[in-house]
C-alpha atoms as a PDB file:
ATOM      1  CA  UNK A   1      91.143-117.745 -21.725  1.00  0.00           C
ATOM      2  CA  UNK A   2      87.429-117.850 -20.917  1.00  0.00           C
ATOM      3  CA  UNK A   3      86.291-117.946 -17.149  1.00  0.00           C
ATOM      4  CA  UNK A   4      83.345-120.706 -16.763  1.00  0.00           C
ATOM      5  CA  UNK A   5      80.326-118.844 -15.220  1.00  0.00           C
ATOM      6  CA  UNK A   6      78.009-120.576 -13.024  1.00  0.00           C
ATOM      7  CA  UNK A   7      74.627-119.254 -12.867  1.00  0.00           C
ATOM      8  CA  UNK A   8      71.611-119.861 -10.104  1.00  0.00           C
ATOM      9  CA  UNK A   9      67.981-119.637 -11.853  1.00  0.00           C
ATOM     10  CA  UNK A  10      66.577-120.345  -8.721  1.00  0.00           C
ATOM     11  CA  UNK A  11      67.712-117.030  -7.436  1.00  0.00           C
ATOM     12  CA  UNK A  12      67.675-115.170 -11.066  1.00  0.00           C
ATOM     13  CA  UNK A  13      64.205-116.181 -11.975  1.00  0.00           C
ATOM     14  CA  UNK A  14      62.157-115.623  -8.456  1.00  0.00           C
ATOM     15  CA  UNK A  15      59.045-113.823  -9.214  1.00  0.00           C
ATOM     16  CA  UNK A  16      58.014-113.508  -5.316  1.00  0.00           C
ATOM     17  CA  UNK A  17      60.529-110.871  -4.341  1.00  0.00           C
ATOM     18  CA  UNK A  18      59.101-108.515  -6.442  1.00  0.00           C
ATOM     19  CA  UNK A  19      55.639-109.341  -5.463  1.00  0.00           C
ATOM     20  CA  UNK A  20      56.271-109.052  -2.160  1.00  0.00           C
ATOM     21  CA  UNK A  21      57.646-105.658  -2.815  1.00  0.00           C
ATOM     22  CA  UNK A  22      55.137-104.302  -4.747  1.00  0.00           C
ATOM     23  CA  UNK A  23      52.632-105.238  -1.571  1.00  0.00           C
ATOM     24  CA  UNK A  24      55.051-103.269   0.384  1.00  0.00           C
ATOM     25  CA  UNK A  25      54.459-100.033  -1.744  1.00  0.00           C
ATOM     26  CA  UNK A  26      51.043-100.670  -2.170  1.00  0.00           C
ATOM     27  CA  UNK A  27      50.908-100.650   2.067  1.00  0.00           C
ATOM     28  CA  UNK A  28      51.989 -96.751   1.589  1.00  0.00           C
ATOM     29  CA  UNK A  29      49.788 -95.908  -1.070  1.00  0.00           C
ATOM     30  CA  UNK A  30      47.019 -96.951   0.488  1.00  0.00           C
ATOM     31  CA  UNK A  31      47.581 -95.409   3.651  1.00  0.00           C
ATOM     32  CA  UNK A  32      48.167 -91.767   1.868  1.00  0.00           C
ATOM     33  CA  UNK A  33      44.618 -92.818  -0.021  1.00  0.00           C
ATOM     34  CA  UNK A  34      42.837 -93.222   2.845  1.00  0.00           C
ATOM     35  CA  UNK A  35      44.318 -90.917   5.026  1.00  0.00           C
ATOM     36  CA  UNK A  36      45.758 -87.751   3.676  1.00  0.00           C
ATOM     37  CA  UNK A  37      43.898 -88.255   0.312  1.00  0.00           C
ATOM     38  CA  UNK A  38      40.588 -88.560   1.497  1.00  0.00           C
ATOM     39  CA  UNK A  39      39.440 -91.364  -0.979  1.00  0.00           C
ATOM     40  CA  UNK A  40      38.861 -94.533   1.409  1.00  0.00           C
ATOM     41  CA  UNK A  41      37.128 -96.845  -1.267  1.00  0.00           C
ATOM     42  CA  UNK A  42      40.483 -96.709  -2.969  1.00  0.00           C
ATOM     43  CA  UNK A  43      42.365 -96.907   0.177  1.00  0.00           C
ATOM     44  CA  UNK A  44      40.482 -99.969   0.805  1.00  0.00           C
ATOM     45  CA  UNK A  45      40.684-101.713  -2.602  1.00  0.00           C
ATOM     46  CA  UNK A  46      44.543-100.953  -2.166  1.00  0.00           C
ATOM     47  CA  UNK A  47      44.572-102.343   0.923  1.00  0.00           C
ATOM     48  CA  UNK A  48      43.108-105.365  -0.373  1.00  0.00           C
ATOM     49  CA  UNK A  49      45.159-105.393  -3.136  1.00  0.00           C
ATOM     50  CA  UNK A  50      48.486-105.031  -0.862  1.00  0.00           C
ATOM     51  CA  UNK A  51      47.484-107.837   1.490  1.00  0.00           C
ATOM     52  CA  UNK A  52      46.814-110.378  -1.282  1.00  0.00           C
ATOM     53  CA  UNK A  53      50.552-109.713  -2.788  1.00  0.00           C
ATOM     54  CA  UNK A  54      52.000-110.244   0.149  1.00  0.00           C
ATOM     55  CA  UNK A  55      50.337-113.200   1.015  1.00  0.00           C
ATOM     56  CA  UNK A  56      50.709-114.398  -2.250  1.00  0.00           C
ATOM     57  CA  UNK A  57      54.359-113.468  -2.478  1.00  0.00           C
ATOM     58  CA  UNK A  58      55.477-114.254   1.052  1.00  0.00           C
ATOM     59  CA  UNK A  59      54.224-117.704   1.426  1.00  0.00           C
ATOM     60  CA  UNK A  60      56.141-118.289  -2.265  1.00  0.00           C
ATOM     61  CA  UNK A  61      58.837-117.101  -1.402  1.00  0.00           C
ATOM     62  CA  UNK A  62      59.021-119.068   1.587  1.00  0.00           C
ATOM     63  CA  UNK A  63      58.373-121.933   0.141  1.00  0.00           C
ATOM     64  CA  UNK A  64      60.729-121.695  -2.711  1.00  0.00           C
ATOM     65  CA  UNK A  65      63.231-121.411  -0.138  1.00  0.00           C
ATOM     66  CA  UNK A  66      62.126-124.363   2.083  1.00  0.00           C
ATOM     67  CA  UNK A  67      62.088-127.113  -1.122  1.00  0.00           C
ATOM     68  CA  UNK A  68      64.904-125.088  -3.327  1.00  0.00           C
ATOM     69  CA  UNK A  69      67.132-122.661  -1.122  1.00  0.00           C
ATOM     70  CA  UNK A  70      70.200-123.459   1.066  1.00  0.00           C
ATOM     71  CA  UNK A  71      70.005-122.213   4.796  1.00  0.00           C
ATOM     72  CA  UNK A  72      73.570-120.458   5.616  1.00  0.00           C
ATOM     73  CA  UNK A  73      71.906-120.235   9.421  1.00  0.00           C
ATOM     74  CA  UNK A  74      72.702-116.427   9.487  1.00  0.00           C
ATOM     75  CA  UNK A  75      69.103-115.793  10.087  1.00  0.00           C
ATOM     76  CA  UNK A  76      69.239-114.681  13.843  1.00  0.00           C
ATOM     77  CA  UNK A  77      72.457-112.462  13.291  1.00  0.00           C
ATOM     78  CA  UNK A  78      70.562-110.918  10.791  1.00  0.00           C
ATOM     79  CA  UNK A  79      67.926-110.049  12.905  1.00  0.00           C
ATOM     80  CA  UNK A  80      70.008-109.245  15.853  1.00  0.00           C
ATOM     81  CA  UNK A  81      71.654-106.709  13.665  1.00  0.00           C
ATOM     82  CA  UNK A  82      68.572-105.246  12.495  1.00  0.00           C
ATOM     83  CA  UNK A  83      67.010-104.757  16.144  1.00  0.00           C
ATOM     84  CA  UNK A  84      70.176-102.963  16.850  1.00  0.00           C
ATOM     85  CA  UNK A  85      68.753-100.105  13.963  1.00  0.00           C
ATOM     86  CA  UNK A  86      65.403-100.711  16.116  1.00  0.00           C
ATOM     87  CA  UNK A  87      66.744 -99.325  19.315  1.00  0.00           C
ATOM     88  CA  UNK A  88      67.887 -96.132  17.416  1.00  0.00           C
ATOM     89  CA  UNK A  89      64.177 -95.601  16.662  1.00  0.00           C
ATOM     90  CA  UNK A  90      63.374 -96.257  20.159  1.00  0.00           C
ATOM     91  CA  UNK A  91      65.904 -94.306  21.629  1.00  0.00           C
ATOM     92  CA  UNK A  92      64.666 -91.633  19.399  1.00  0.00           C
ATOM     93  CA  UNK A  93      61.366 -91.303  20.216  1.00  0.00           C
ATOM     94  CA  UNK A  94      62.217 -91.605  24.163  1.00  0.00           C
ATOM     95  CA  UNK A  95      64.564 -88.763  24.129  1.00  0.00           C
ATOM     96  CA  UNK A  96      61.749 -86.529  22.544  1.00  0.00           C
ATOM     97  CA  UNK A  97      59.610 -87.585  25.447  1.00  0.00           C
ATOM     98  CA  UNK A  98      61.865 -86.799  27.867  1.00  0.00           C
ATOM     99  CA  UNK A  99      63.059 -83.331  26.101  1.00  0.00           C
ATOM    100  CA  UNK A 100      58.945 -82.816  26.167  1.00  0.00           C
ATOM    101  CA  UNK A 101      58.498 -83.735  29.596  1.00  0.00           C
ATOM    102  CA  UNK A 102      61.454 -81.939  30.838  1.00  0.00           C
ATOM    103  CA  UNK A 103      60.446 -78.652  28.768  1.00  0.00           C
ATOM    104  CA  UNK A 104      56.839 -78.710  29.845  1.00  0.00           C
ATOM    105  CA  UNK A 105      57.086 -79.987  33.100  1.00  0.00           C
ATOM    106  CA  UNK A 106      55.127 -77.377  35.017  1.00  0.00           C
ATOM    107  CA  UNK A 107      52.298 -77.607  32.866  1.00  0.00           C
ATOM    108  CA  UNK A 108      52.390 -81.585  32.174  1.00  0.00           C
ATOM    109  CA  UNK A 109      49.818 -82.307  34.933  1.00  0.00           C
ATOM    110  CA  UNK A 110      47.088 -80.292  32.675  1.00  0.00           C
ATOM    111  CA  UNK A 111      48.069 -82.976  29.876  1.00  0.00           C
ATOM    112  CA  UNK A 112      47.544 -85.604  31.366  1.00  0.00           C
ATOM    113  CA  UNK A 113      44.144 -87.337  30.301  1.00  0.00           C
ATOM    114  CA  UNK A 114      41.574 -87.933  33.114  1.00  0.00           C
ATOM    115  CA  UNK A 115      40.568 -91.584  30.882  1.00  0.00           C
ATOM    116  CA  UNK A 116      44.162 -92.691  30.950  1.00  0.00           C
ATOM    117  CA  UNK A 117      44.079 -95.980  32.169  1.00  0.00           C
ATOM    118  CA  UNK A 118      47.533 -97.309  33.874  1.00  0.00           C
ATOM    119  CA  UNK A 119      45.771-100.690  34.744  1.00  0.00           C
ATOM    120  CA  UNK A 120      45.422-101.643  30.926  1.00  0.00           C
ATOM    121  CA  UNK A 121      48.805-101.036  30.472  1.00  0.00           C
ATOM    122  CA  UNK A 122      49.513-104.033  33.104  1.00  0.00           C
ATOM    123  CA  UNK A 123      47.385-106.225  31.352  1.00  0.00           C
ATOM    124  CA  UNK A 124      49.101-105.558  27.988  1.00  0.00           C
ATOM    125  CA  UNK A 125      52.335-106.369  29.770  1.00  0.00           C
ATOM    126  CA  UNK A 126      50.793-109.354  31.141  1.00  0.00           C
ATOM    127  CA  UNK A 127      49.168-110.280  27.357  1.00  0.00           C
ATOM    128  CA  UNK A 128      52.563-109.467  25.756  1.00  0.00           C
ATOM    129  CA  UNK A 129      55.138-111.097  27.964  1.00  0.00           C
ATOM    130  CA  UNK A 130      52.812-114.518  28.100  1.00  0.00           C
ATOM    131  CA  UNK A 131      53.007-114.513  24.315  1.00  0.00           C
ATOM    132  CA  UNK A 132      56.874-115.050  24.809  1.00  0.00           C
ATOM    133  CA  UNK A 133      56.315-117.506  27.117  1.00  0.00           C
ATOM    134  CA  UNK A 134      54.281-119.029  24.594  1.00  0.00           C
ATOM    135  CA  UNK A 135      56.492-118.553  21.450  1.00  0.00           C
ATOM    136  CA  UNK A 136      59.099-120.383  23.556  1.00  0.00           C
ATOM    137  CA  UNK A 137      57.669-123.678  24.378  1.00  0.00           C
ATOM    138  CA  UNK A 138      56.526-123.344  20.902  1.00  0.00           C
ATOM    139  CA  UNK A 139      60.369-123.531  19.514  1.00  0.00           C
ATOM    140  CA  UNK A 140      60.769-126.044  22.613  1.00  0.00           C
ATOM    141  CA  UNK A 141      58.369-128.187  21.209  1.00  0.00           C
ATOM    142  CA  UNK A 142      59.227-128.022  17.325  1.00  0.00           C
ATOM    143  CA  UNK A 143      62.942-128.986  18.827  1.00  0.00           C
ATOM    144  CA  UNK A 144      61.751-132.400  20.449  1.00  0.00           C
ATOM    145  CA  UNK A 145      59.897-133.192  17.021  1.00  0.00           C
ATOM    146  CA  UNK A 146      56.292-132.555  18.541  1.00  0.00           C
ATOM    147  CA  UNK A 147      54.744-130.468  15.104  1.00  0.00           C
ATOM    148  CA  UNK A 148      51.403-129.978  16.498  1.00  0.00           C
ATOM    149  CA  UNK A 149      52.437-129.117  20.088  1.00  0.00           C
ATOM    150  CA  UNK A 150      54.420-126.372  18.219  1.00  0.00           C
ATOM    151  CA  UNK A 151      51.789-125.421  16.614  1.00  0.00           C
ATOM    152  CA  UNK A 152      49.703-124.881  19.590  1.00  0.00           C
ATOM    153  CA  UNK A 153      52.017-122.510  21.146  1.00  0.00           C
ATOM    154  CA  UNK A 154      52.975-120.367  18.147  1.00  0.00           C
ATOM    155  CA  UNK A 155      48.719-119.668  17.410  1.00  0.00           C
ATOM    156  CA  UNK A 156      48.239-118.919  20.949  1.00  0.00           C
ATOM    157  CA  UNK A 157      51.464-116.633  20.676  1.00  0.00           C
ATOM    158  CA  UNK A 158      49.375-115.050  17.626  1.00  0.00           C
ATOM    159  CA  UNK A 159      46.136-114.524  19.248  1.00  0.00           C
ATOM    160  CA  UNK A 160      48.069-113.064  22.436  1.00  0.00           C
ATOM    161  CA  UNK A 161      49.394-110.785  19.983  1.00  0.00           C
ATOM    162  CA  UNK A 162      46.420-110.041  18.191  1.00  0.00           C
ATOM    163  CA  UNK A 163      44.681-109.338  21.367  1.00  0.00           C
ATOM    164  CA  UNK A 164      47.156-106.851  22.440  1.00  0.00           C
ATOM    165  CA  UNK A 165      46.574-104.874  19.056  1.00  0.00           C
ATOM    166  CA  UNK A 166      42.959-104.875  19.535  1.00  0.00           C
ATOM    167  CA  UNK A 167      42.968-103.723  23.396  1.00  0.00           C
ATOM    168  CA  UNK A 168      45.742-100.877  22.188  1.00  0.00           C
ATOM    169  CA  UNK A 169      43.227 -99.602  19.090  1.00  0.00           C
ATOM    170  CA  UNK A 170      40.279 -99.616  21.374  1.00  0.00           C
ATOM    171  CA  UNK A 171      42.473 -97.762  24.012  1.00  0.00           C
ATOM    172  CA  UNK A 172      43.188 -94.841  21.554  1.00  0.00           C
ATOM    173  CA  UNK A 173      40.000 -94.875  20.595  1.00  0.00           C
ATOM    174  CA  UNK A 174      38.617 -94.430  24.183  1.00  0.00           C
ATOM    175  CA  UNK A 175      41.361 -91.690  24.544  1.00  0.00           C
ATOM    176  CA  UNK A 176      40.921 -89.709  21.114  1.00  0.00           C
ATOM    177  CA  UNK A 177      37.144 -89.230  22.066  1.00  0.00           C
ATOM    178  CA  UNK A 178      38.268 -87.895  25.350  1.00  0.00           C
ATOM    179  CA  UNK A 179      39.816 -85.096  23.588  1.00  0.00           C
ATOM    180  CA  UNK A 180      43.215 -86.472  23.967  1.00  0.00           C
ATOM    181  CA  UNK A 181      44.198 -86.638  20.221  1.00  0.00           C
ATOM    182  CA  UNK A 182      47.479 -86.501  18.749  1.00  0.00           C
ATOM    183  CA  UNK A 183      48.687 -83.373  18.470  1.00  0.00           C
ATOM    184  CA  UNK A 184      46.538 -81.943  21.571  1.00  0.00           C
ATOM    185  CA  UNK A 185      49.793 -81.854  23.384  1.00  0.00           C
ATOM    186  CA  UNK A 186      53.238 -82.770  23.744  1.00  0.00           C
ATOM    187  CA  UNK A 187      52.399 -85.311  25.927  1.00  0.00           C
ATOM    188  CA  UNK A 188      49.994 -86.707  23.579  1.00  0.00           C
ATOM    189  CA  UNK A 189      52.249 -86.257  19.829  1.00  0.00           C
ATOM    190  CA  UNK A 190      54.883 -88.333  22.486  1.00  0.00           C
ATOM    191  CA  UNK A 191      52.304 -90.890  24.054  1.00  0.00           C
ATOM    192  CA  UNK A 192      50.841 -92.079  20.665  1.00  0.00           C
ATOM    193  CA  UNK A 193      54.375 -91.892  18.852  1.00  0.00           C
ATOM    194  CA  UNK A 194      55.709 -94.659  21.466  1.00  0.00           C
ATOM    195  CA  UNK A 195      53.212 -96.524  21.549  1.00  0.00           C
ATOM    196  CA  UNK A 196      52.094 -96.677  17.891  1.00  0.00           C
ATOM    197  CA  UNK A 197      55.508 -97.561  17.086  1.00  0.00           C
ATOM    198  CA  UNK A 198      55.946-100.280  18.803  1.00  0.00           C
ATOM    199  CA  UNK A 199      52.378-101.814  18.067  1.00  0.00           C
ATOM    200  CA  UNK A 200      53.541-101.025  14.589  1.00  0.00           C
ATOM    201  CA  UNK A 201      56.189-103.700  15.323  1.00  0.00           C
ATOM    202  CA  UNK A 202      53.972-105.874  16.713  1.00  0.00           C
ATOM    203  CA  UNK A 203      51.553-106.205  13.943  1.00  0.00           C
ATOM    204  CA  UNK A 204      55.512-107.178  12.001  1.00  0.00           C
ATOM    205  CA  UNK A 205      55.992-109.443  14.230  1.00  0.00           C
ATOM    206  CA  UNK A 206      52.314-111.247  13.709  1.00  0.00           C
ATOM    207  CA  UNK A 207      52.785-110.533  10.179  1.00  0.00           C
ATOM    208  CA  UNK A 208      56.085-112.889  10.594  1.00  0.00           C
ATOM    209  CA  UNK A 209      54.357-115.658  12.449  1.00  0.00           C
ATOM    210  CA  UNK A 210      51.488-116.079   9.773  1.00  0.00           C
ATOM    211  CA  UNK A 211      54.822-118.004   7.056  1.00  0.00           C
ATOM    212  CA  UNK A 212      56.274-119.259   9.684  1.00  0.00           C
ATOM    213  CA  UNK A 213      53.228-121.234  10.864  1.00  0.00           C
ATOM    214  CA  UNK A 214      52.275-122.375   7.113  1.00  0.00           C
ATOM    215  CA  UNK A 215      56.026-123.656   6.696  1.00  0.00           C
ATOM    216  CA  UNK A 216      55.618-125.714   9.962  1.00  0.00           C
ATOM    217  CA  UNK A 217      52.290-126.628   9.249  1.00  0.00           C
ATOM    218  CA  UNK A 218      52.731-127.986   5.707  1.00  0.00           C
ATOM    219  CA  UNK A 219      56.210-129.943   7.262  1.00  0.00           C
ATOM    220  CA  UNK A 220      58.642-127.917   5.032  1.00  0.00           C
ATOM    221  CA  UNK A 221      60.559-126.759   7.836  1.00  0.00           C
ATOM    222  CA  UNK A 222      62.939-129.367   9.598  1.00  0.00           C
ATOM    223  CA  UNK A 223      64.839-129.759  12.726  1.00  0.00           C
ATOM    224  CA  UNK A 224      67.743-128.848  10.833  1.00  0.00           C
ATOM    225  CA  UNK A 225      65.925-125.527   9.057  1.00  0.00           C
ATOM    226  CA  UNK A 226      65.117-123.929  12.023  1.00  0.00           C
ATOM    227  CA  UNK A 227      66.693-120.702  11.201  1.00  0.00           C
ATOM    228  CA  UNK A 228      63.442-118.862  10.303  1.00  0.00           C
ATOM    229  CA  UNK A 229      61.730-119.692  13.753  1.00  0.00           C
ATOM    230  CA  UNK A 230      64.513-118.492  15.957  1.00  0.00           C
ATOM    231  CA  UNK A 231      64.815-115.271  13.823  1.00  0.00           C
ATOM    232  CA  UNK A 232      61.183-114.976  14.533  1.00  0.00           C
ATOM    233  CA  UNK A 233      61.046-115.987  18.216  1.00  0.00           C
ATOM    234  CA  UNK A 234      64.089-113.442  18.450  1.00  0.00           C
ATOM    235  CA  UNK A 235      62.623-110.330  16.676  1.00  0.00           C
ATOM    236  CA  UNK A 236      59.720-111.412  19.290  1.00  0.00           C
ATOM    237  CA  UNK A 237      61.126-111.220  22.255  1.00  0.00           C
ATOM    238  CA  UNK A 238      62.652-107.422  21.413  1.00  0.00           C
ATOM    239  CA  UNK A 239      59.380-106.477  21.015  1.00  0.00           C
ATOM    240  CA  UNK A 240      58.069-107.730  24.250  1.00  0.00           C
ATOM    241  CA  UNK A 241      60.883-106.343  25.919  1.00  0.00           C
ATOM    242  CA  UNK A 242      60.688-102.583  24.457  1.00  0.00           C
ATOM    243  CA  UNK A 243      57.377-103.046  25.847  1.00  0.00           C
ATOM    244  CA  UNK A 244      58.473-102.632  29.228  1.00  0.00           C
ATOM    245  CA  UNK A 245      60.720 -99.175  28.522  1.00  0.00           C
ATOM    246  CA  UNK A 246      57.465 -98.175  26.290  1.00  0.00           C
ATOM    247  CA  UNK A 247      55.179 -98.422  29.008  1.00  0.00           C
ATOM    248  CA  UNK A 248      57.122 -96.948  31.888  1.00  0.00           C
ATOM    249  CA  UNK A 249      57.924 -93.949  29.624  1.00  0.00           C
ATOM    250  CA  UNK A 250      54.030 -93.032  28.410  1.00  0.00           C
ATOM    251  CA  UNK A 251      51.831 -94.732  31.112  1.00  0.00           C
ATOM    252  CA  UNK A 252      53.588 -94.999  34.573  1.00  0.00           C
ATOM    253  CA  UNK A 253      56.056 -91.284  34.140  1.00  0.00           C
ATOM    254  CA  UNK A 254      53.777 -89.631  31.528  1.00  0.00           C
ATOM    255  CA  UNK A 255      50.863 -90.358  33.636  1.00  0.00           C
ATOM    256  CA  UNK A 256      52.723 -88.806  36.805  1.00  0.00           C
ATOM    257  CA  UNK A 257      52.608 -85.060  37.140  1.00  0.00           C
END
């Protein structure tokens, strides 16, 4: 007796996963080409290369889904069970800063940088904890039907974000030609391991807004296919809030002899 099998092209036939993942492991290779390799014009034509496939295969894919695809609505759980793996990174890296504080706490005052300054870390609370503000009466707004009010509020929640990065790189930079360089201390191997972690996840989470605004933009996404922006407003809002336990941990007690 033969068993009818039902097949789904749609899902058997998508060319934009694996473009997406080849800009993934292009991201890598050029890193190690710029960095540890030494060769930064190939670093930099990787680069390029990596951010056209995934713009290329991340607005495909996300459109494919929007006109083809079937939302199950499992989005946020997804993405509340992938923040839980987040924390364990977290956690990680704030248990070596406390085993480094606690080991080297007689001579932690000589770490600490004379540049550090605790009043930028305010204003990139401020700058980060406005963008979910903003993000919110974005989703408010895409709720009551307004598209372009919703569209306001997720580019400001962008450029908040993107001014946070900017601020952060321009603080290490300050910092690194003060002598205080990763791998100068334990306090500064700790300092730039919290926070470049979690600006790593920022940039993510920018990186996540940029197909979520083209799929509200263009109108794909509906009242009803909403699961994308509250996966996104929810990955979001664990950023902002690590921010808090980041900045306690390497401004306000790293910065306290």
């Amino acid at each position: 007796m033969t068993q009818a099998v039902t097949h789904h092209p749609e899902h058997e036939t998508s060319p934009w996963p694996l473009l997406t993942g080849m800009g993934v492991l292009l991201s890598a290779l050029a890193l190690l080409a710029y960095f540890p390799w030494r060769m930064p014009l190939l670093g930099v034509v990787l680069g390029g290369a990596m951010l056209a496939l995934l713009a290329v295969g991340i607005s495909g894919w996300a459109r494919e889904f929007f006109t083809r695809g079937t939302e199950a609505g499992l989005g946020p759980v997804a993405v509340a069970a992938f923040i839980v793996s987040e924390v364990i990174i977290f956690g990680t890296l704030f248990a070596a800063f406390w085993l480094g504080r606690i080991d080297h706490a007689e001579q932690w005052a000589s770490f600490i940088p004379a540049n550090l300054d605790l009043k930028l870390a305010l204003w990139l609370t401020v700058i980060l904890w406005a963008s979910s503000a903003t993000i919110v009466l974005a989703g408010r707004a895409f709720e009551r039907g307004n598209r372009a009010a919703s569209q306001f509020w997720l580019v400001a929640t962008f450029a908040l974000g993107l001014l946070f990065v900017v601020l952060h790189l321009n603080e290490w930079s300050h910092l690194a030609a003060g002598g205080f360089r990763l791998g100068t201390n334990i306090y500064a191997t700790t300092f730039y391991g919290l926070t470049g972690v979690h600006t790593a996840h920022v940039v993510v989470g920018l990186a996540i807004q940029l197909p979520l605004f083209g799929v509200l933009a263009s109108g794909l996404m509906t009242q009803g296919r909403a699961t994308f922006f509250r996966g996104a407003s929810l990955y979001w809002h664990f950023v902002d809030i690590m921010w808090i336990m980041v900045a306690l941990n390497a401004y306000v007690i790293g910065g306290t002899p």
